[in-house]
C-alpha atoms as a PDB file:
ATOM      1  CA  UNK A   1       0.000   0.000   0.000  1.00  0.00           C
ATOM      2  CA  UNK A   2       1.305   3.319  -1.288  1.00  0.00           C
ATOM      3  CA  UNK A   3       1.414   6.053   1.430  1.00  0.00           C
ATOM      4  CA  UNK A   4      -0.119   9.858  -0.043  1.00  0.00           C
ATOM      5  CA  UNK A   5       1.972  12.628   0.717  1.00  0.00           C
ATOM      6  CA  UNK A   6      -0.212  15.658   2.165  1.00  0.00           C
ATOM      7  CA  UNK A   7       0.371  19.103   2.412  1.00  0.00           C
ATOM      8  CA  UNK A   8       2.261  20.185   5.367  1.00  0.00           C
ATOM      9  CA  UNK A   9       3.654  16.479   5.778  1.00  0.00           C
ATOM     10  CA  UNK A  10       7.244  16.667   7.551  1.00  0.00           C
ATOM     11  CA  UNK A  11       9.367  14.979   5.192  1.00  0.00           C
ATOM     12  CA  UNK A  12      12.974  13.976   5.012  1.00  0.00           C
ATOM     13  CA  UNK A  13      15.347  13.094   1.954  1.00  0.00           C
ATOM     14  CA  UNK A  14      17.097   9.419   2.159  1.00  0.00           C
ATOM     15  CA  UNK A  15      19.520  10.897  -0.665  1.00  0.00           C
ATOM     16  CA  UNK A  16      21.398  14.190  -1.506  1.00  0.00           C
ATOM     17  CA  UNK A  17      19.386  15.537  -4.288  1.00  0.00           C
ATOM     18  CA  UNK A  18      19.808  18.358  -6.684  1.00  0.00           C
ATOM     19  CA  UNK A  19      16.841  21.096  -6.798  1.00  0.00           C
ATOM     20  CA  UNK A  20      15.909  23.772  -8.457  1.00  0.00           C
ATOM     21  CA  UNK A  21      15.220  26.887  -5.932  1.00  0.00           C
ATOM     22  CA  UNK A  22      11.547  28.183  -6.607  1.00  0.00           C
ATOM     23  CA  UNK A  23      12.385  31.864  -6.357  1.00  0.00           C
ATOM     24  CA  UNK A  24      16.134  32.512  -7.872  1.00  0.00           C
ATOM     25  CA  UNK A  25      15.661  28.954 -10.202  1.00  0.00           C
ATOM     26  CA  UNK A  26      19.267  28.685  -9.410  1.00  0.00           C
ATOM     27  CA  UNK A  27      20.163  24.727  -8.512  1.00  0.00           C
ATOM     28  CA  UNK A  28      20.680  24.122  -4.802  1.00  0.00           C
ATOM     29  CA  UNK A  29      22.119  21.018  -3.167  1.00  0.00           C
ATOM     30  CA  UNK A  30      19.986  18.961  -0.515  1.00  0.00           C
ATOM     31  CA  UNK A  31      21.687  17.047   1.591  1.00  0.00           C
ATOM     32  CA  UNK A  32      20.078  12.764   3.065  1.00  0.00           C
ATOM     33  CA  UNK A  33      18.518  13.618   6.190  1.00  0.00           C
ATOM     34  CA  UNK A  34      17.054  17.107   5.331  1.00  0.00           C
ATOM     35  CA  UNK A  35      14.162  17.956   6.816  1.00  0.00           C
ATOM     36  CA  UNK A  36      11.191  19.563   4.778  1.00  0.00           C
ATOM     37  CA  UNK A  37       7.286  20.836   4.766  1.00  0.00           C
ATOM     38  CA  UNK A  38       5.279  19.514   1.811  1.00  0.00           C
ATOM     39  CA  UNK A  39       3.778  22.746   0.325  1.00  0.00           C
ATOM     40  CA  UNK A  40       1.996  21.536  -2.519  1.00  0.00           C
ATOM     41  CA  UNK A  41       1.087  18.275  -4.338  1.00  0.00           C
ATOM     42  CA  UNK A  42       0.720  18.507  -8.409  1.00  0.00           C
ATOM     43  CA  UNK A  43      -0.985  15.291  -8.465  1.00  0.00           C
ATOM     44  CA  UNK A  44       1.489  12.881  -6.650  1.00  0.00           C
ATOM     45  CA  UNK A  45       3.994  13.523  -9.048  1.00  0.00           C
ATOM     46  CA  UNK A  46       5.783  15.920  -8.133  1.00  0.00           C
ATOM     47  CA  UNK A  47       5.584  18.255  -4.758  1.00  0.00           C
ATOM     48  CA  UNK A  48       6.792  21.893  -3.593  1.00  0.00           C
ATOM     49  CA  UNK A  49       8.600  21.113  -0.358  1.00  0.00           C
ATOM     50  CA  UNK A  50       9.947  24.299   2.012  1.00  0.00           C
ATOM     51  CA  UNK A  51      13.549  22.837   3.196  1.00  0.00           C
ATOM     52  CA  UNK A  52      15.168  23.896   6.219  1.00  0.00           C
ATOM     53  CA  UNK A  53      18.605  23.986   7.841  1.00  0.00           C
ATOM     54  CA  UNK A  54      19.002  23.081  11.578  1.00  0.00           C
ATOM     55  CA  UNK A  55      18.201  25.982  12.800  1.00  0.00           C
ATOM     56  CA  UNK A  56      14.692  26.056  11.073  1.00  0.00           C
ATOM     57  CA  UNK A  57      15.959  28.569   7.980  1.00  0.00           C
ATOM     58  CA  UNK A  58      15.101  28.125   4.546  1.00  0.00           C
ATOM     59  CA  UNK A  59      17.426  26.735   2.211  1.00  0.00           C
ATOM     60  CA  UNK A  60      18.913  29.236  -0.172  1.00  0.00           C
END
């Protein structure tokens, strides 16, 4: 059974993953174990996801 992602789900990465930043559209590296608010769900496909640093601040 296939768990659905919400919005505002806390989520964290299992891999280091390159993004795409949603306001510069520069790429930005996230790092396995980052932690991260689901935003938005385009269908289950893809999702906007707000990371953070350890101190709670958006990744830049």
């Amino acid at each position: 059974m296939m768990n659905i992602i919400q919005e505002y789900d806390l989520v964290a990465l299992t891999e280091d993953i390159t993004a795409t930043h949603k306001t510069t559209h520069q790429p930005i590296l996230l790092r396995r174990g980052q932690m991260g608010t689901v935003l938005m769900s385009f269908d289950q496909q893809a999702f906007l996801i707000d990371f953070t640093d350890q101190k709670g601040v958006t990744s830049n």
